[in-house]
N, C-alpha and C. Protein backbone atom coordinates (compact mmCIF):
# COMPACT_ATOMS: atom_id res chain seq x y z
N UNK A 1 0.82 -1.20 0.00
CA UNK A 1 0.00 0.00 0.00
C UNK A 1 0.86 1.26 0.00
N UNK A 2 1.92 1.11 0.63
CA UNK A 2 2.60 2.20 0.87
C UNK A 2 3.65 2.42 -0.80
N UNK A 3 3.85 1.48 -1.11
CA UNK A 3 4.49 1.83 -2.50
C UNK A 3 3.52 2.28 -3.74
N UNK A 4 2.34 2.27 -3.38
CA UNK A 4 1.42 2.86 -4.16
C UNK A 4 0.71 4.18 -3.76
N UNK A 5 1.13 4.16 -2.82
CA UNK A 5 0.50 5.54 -2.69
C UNK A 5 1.78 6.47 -2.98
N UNK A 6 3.12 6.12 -2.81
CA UNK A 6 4.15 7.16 -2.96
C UNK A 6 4.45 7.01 -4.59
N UNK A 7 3.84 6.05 -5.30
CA UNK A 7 3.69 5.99 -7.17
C UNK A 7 2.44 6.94 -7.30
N UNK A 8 1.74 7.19 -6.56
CA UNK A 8 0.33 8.08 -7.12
C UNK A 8 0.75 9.64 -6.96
N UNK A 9 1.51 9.56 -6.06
CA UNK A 9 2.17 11.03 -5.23
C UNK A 9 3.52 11.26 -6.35
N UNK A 10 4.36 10.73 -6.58
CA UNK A 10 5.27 10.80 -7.57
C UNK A 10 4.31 10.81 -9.35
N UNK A 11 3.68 10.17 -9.38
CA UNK A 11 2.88 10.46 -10.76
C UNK A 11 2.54 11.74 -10.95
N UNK A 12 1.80 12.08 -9.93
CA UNK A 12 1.08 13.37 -9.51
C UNK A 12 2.02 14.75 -9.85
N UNK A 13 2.96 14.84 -8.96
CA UNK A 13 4.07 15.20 -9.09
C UNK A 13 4.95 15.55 -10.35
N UNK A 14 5.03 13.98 -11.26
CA UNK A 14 5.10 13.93 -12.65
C UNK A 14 4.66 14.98 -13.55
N UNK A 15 3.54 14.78 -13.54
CA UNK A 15 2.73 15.14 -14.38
C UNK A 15 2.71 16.94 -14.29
N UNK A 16 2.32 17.27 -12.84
CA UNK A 16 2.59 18.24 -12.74
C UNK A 16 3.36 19.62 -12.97
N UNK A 17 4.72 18.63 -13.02
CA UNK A 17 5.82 19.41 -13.09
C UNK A 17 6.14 19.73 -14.83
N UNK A 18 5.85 18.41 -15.52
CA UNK A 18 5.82 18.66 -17.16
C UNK A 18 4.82 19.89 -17.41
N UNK A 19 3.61 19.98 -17.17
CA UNK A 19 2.33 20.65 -17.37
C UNK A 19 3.30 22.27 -17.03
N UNK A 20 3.71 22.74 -15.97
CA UNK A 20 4.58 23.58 -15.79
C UNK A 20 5.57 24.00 -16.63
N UNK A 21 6.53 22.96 -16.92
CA UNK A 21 7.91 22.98 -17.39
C UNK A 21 7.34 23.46 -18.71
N UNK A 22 6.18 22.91 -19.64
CA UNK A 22 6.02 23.00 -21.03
C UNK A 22 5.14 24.48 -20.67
N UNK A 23 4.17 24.21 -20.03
CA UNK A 23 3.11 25.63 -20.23
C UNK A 23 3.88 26.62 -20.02
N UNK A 24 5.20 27.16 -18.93
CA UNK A 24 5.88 28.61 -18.83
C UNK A 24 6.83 28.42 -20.21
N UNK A 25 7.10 27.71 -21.01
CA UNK A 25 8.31 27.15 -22.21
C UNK A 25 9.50 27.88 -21.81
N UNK A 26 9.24 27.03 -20.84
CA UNK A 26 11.12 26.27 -20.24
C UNK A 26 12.01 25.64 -21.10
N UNK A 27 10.41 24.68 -21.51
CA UNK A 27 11.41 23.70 -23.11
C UNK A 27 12.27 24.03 -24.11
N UNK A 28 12.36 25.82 -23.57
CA UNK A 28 13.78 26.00 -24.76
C UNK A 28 14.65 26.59 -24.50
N UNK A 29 14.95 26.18 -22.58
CA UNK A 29 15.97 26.50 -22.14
C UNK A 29 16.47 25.10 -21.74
N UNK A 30 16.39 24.35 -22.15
CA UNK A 30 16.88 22.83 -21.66
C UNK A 30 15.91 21.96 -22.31
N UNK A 31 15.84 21.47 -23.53
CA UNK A 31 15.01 20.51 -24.03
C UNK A 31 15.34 19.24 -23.89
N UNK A 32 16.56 18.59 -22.83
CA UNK A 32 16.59 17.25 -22.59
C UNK A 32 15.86 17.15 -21.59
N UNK A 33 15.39 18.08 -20.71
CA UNK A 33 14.65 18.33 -19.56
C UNK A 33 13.19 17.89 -20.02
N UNK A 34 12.57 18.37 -21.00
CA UNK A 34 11.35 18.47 -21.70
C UNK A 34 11.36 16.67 -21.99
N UNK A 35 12.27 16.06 -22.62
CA UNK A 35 12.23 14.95 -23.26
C UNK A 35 12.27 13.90 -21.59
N UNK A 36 13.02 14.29 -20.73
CA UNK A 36 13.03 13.76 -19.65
C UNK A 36 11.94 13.15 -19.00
N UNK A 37 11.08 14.96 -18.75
CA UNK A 37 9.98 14.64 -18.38
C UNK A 37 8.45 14.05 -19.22
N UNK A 38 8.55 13.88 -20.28
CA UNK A 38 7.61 13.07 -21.06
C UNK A 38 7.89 11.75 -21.05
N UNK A 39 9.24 11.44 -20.87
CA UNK A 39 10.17 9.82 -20.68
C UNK A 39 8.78 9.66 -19.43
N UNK A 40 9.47 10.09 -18.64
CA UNK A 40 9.10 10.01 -17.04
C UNK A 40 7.28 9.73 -17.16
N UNK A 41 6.33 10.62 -18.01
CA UNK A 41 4.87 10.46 -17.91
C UNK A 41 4.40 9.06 -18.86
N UNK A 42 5.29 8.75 -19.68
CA UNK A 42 5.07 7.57 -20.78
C UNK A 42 5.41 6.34 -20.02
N UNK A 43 6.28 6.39 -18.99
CA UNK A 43 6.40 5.34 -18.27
C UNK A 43 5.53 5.08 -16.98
N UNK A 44 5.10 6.17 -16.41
CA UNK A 44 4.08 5.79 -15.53
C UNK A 44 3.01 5.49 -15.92
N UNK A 45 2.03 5.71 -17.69
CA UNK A 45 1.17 5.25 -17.75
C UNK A 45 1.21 3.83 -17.93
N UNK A 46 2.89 3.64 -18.40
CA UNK A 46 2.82 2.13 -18.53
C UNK A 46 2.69 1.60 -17.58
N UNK A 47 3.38 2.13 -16.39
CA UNK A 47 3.15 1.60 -15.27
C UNK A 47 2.13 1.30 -14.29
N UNK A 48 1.03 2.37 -14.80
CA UNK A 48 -0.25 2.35 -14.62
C UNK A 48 -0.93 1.09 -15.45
N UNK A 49 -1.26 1.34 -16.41
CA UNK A 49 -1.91 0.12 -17.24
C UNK A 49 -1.09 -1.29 -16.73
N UNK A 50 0.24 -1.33 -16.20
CA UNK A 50 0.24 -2.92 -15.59
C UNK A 50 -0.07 -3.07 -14.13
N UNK A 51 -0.39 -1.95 -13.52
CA UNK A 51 -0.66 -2.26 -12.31
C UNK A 51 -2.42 -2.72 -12.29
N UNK A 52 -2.81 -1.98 -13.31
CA UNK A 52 -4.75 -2.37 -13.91
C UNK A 52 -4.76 -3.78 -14.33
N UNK A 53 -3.70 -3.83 -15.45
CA UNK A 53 -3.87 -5.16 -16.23
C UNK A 53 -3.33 -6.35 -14.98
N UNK A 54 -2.40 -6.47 -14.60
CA UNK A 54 -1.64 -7.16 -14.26
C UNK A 54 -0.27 -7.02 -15.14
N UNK A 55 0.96 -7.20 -14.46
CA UNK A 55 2.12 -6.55 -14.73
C UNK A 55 2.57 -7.94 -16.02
N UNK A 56 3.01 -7.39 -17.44
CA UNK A 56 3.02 -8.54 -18.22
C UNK A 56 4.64 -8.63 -17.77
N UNK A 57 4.65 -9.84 -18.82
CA UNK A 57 6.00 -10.37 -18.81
C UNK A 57 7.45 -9.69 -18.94
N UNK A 58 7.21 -9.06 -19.96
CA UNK A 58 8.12 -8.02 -20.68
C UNK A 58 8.49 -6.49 -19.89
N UNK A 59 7.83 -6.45 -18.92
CA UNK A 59 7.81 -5.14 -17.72
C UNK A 59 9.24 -4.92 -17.59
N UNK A 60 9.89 -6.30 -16.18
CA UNK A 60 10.98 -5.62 -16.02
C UNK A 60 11.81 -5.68 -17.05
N UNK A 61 12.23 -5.68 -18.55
CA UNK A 61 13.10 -5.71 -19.50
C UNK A 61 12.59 -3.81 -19.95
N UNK A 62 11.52 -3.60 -20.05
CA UNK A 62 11.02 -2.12 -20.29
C UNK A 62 11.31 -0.97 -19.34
N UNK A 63 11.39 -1.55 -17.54
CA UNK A 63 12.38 -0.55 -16.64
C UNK A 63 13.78 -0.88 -16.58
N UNK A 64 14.34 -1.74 -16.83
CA UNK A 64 15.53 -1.85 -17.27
C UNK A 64 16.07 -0.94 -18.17
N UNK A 65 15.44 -0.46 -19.61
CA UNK A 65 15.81 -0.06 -20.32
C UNK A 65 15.48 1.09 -20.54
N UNK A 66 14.28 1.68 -19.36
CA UNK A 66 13.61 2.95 -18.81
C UNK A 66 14.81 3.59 -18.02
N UNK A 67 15.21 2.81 -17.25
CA UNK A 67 16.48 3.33 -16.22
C UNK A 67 17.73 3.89 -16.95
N UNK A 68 18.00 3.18 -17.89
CA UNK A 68 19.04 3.44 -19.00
C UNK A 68 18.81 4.64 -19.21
N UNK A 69 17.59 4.59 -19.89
CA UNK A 69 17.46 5.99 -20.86
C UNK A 69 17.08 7.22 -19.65
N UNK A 70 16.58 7.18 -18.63
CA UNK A 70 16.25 8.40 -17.59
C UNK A 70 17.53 8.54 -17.80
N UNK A 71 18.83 7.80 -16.43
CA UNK A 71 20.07 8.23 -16.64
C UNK A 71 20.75 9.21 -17.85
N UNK A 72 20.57 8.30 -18.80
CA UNK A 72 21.51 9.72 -20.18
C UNK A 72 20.74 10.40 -20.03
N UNK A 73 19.59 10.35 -20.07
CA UNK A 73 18.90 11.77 -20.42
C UNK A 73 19.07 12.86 -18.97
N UNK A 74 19.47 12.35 -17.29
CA UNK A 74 19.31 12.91 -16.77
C UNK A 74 21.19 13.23 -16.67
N UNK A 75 21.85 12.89 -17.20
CA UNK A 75 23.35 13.35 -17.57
C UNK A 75 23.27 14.97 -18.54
N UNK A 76 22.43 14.31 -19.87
CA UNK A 76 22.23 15.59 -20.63
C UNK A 76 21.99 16.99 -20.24
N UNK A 77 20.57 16.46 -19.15
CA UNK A 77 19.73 17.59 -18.15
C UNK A 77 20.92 18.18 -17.76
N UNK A 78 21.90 17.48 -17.44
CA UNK A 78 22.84 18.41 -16.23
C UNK A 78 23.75 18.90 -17.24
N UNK A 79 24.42 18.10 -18.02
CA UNK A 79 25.49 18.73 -18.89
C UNK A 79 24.59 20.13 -19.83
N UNK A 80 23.80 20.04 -20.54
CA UNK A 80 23.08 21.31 -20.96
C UNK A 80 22.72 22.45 -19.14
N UNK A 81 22.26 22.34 -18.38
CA UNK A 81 21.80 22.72 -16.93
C UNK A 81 23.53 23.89 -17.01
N UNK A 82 24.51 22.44 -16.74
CA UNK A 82 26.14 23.27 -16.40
C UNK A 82 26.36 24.37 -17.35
N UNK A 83 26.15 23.78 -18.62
CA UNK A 83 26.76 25.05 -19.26
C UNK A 83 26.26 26.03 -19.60
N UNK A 84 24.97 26.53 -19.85
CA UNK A 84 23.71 27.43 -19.36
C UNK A 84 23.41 28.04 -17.66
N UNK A 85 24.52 28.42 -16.88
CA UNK A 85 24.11 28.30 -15.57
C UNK A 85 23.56 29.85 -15.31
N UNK A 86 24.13 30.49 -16.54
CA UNK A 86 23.24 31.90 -16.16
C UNK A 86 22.10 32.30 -16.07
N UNK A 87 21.43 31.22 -16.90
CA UNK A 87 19.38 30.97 -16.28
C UNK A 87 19.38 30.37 -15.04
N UNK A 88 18.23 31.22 -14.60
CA UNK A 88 17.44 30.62 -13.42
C UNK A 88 17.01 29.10 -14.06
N UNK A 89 16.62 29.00 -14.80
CA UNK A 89 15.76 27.73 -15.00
C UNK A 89 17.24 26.73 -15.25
N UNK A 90 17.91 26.82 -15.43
CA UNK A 90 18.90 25.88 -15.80
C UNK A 90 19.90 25.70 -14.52
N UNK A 91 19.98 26.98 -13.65
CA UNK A 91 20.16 26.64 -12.17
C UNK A 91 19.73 26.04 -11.42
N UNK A 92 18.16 26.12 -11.40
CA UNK A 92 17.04 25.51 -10.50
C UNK A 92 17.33 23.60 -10.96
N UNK A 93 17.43 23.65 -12.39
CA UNK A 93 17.22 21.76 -12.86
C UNK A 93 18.97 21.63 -12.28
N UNK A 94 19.55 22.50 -12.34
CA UNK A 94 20.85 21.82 -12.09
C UNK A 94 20.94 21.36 -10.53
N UNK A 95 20.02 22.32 -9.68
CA UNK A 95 20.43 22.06 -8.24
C UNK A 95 19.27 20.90 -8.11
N UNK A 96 17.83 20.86 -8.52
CA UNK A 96 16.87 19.67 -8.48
C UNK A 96 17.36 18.65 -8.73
N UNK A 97 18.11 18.42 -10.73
CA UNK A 97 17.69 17.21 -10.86
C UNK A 97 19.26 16.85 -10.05
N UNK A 98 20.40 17.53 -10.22
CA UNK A 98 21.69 16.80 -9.53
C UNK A 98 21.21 16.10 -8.21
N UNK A 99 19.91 17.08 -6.70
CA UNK A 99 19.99 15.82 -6.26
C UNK A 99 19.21 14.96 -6.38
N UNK A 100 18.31 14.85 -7.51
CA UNK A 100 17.81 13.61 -7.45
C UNK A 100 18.51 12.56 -7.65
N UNK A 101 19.35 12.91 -8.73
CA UNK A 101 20.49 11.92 -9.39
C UNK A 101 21.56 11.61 -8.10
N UNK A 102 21.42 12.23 -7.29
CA UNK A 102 22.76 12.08 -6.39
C UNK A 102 21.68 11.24 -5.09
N UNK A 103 20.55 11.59 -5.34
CA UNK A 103 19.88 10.58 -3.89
C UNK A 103 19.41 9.33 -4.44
N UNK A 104 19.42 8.97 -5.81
CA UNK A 104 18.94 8.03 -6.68
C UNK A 104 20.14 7.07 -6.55
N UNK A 105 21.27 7.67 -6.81
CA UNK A 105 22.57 7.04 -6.51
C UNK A 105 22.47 6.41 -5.42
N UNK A 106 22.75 7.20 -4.27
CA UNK A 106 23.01 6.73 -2.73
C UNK A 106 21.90 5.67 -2.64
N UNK A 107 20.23 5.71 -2.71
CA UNK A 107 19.55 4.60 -2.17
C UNK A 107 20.10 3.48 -3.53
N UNK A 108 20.55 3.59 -4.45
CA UNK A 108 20.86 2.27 -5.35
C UNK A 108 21.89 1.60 -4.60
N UNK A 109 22.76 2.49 -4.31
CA UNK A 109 24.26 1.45 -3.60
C UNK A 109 23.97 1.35 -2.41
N UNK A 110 23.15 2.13 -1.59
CA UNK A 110 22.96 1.59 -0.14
C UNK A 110 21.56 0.79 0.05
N UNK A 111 20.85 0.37 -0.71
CA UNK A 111 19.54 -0.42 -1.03
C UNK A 111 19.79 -1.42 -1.01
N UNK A 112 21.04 -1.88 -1.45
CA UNK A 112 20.93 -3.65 -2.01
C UNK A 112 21.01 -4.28 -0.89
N UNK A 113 21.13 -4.07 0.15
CA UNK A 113 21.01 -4.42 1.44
C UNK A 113 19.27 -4.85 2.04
N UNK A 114 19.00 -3.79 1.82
CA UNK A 114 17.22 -4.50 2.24
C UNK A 114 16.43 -4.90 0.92
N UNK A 115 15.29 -5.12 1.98
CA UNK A 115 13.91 -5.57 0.99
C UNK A 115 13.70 -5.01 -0.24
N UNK A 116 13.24 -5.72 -1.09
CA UNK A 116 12.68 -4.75 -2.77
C UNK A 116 11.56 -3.98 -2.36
N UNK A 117 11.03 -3.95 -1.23
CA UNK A 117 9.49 -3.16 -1.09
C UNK A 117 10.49 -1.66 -0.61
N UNK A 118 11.74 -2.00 0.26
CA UNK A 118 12.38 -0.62 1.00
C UNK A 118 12.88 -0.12 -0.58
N UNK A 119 13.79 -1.02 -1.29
CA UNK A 119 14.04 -0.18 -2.30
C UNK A 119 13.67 0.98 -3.05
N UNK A 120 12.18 0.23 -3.36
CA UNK A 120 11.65 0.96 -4.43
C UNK A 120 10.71 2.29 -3.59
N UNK A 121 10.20 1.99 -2.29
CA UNK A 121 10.46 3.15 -1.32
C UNK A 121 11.25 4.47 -1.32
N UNK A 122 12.46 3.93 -1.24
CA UNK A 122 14.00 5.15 -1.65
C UNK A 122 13.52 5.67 -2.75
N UNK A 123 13.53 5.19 -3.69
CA UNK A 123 14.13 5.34 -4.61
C UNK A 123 12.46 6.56 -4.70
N UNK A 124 11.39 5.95 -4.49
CA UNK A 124 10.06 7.17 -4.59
C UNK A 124 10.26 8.17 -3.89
N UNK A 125 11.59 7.91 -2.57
CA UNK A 125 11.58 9.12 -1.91
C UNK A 125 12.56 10.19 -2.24
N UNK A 126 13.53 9.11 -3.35
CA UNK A 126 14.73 10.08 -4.09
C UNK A 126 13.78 11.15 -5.25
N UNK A 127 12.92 10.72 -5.81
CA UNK A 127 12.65 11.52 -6.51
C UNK A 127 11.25 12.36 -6.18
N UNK A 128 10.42 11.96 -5.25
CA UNK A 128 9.62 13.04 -4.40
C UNK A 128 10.19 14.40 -4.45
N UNK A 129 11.29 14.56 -3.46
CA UNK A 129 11.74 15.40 -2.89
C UNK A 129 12.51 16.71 -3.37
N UNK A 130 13.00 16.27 -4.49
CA UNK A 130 13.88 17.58 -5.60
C UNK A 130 12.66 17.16 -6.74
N UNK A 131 11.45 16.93 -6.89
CA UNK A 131 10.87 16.91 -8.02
C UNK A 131 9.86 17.98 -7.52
N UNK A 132 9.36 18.25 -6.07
CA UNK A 132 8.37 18.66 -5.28
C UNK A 132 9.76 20.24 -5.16
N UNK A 133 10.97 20.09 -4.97
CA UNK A 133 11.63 21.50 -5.30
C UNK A 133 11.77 22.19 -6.42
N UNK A 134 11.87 21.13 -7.32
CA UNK A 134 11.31 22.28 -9.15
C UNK A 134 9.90 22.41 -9.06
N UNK A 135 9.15 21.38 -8.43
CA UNK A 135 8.17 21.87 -8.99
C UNK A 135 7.57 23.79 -8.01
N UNK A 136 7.99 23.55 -7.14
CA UNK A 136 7.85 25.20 -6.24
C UNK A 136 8.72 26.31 -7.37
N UNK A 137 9.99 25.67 -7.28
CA UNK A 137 10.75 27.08 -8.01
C UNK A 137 10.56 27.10 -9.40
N UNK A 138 9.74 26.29 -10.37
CA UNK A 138 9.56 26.96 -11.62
C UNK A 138 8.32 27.34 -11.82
N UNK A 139 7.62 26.87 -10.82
CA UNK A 139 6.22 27.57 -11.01
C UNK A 139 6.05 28.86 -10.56
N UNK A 140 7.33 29.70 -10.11
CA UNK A 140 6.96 30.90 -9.30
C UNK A 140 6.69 31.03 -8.17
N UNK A 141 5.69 30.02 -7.91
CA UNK A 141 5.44 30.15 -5.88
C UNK A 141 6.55 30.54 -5.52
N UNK A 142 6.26 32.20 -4.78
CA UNK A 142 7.26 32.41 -4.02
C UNK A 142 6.75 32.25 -2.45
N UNK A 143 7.64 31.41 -1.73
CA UNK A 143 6.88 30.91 -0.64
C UNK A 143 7.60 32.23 0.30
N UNK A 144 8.47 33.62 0.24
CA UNK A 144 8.99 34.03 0.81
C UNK A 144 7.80 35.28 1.05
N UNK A 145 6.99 35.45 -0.22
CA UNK A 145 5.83 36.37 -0.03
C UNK A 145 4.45 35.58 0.51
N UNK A 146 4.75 34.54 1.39
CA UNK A 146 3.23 34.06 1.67
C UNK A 146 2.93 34.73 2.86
N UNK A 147 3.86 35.29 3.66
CA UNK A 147 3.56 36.10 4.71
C UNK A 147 2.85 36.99 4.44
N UNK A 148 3.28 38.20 3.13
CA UNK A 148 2.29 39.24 2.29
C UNK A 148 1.16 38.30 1.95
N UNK A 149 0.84 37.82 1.24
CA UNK A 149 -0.43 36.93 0.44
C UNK A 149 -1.31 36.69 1.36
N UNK A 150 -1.10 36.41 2.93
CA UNK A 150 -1.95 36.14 4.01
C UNK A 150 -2.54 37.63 4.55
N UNK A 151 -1.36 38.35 4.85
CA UNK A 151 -1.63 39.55 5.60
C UNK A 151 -2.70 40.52 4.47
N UNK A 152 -2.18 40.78 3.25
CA UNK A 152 -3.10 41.29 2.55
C UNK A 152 -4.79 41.33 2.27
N UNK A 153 -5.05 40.23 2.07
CA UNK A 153 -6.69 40.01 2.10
C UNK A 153 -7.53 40.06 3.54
N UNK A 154 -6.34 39.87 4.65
CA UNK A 154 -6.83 39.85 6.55
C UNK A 154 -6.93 41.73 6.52
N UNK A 155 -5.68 42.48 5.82
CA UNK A 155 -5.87 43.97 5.89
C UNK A 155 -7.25 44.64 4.73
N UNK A 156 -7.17 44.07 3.88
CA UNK A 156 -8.54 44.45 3.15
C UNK A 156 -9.66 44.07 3.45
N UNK A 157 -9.86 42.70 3.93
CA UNK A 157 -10.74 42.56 5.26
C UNK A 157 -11.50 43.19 6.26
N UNK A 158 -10.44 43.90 6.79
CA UNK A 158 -10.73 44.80 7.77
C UNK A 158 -10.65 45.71 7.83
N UNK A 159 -10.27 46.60 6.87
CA UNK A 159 -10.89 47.57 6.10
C UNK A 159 -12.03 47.72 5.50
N UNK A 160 -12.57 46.27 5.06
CA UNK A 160 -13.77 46.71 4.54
C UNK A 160 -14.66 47.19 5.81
N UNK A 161 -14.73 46.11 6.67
CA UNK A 161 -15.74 46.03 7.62
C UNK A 161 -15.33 47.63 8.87
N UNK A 162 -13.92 48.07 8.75
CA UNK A 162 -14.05 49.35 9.55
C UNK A 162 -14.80 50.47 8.52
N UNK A 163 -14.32 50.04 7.02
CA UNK A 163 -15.41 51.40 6.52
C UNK A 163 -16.83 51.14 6.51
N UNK A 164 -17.13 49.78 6.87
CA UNK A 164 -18.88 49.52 6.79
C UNK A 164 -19.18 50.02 8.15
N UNK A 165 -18.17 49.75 9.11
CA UNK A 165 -18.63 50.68 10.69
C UNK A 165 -18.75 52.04 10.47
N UNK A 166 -17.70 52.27 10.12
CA UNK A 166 -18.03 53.71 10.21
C UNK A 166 -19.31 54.39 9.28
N UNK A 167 -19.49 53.59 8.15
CA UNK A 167 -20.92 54.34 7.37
C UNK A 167 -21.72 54.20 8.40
N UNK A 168 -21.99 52.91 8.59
CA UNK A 168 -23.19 52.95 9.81
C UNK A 168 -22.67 53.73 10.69
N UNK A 169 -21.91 54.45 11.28
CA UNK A 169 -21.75 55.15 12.42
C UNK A 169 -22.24 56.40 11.83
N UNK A 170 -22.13 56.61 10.95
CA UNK A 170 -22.39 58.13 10.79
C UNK A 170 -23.73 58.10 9.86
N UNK A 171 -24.87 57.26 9.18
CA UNK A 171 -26.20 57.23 9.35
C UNK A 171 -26.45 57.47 10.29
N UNK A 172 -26.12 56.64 11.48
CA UNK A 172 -26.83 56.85 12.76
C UNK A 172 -26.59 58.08 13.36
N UNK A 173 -25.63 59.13 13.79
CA UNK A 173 -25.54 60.11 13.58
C UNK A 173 -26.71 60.66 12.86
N UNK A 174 -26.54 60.43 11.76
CA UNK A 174 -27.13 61.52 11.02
C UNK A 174 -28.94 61.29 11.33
N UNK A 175 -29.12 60.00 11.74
CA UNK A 175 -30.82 59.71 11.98
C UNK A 175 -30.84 60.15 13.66
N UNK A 176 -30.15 60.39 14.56
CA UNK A 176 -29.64 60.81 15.74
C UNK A 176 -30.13 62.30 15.69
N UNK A 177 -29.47 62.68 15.14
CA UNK A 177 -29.37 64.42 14.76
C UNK A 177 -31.03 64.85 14.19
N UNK A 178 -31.41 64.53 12.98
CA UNK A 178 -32.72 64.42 12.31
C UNK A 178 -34.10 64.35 13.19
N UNK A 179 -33.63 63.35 14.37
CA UNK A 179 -35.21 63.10 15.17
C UNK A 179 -34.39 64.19 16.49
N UNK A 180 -33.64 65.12 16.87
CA UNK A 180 -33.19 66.09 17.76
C UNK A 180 -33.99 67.31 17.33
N UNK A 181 -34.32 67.29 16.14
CA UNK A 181 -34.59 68.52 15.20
C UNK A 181 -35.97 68.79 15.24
């Protein structure tokens, strides 16, 4: 259960982050990035349809050769990322995808030690975590203005309702004054 819910959360994630990466067109500041992440959505539907169907025969020979191709392509990401470092966007994939690639590493060589259920665990939690950091820094969320974004609508807020006091304060006044007369 738990390896499926961190494949629905990483899909999610997936998907997300392409929908981003292509809709701001990022894709033509790093187009191995672009090819990366469509790698990445073509394989989870496969991965989807065998988790529906039942997983065929030919699966693990298709992540075998899925793993292959992420790797170069996530070498490219970085070698295009390095030498472009004067974009933000080619900074941001360089500091994301390096650590994914660098925490993808560590749970591969320190994995073979436990269970295939812990493995493939890591390995959802290697790429959670710097996929959930591009996905914040290329979408813009600036999480440094959420302090403004909160305080703003609480101050217009209460502004509205002190200028609705005060109208009513000064009708009444004025119907105050009127029946004095």
């Amino acid at each position: 259960m738990r390896s499926i819910t961190f494949w629905a959360l990483d899909a999610t994630v997936l998907f997300a982050l392409s929908l981003v990466y292509l809709h701001q067109g990022y894709h033509r500041k790093n187009a191995f990035f672009a090819i990366w992440l469509c790698n990445g959505v073509a394989m989870q539907l496969i991965a989807a349809w065998g988790l529906a169907a039942g997983p065929p025969r030919w699966m693990p020979q298709i992540r075998t050769c899925e793993d292959i191709l992420t790797y170069a392509l996530t070498v490219g990401v970085l070698i295009v990322a390095a030498t472009h470092r004067d974009c933000p966007v080619n900074r941001s994939l360089l500091c994301g995808v390096g650590a994914m690639l660098a925490l993808n590493l560590l749970t591969l060589f320190l994995g073979i030690h436990v269970d295939r259920s812990i493995q493939v665990w890591l390995r959802n939690i290697a790429f959670f975590g710097p996929a959930m950091f591009l996905l914040i820094t290329l979408s813009n969320i600036r999480l440094d203005m959420l302090p403004l974004w909160i305080k703003t609508p609480l101050e217009s807020a209460g502004a509205r309702w002190a200028a609705g006091t005060a109208v009513a304060a000064v009708a009444l006044t004025g119907v105050l004054r009127g029946r004095r007369r």
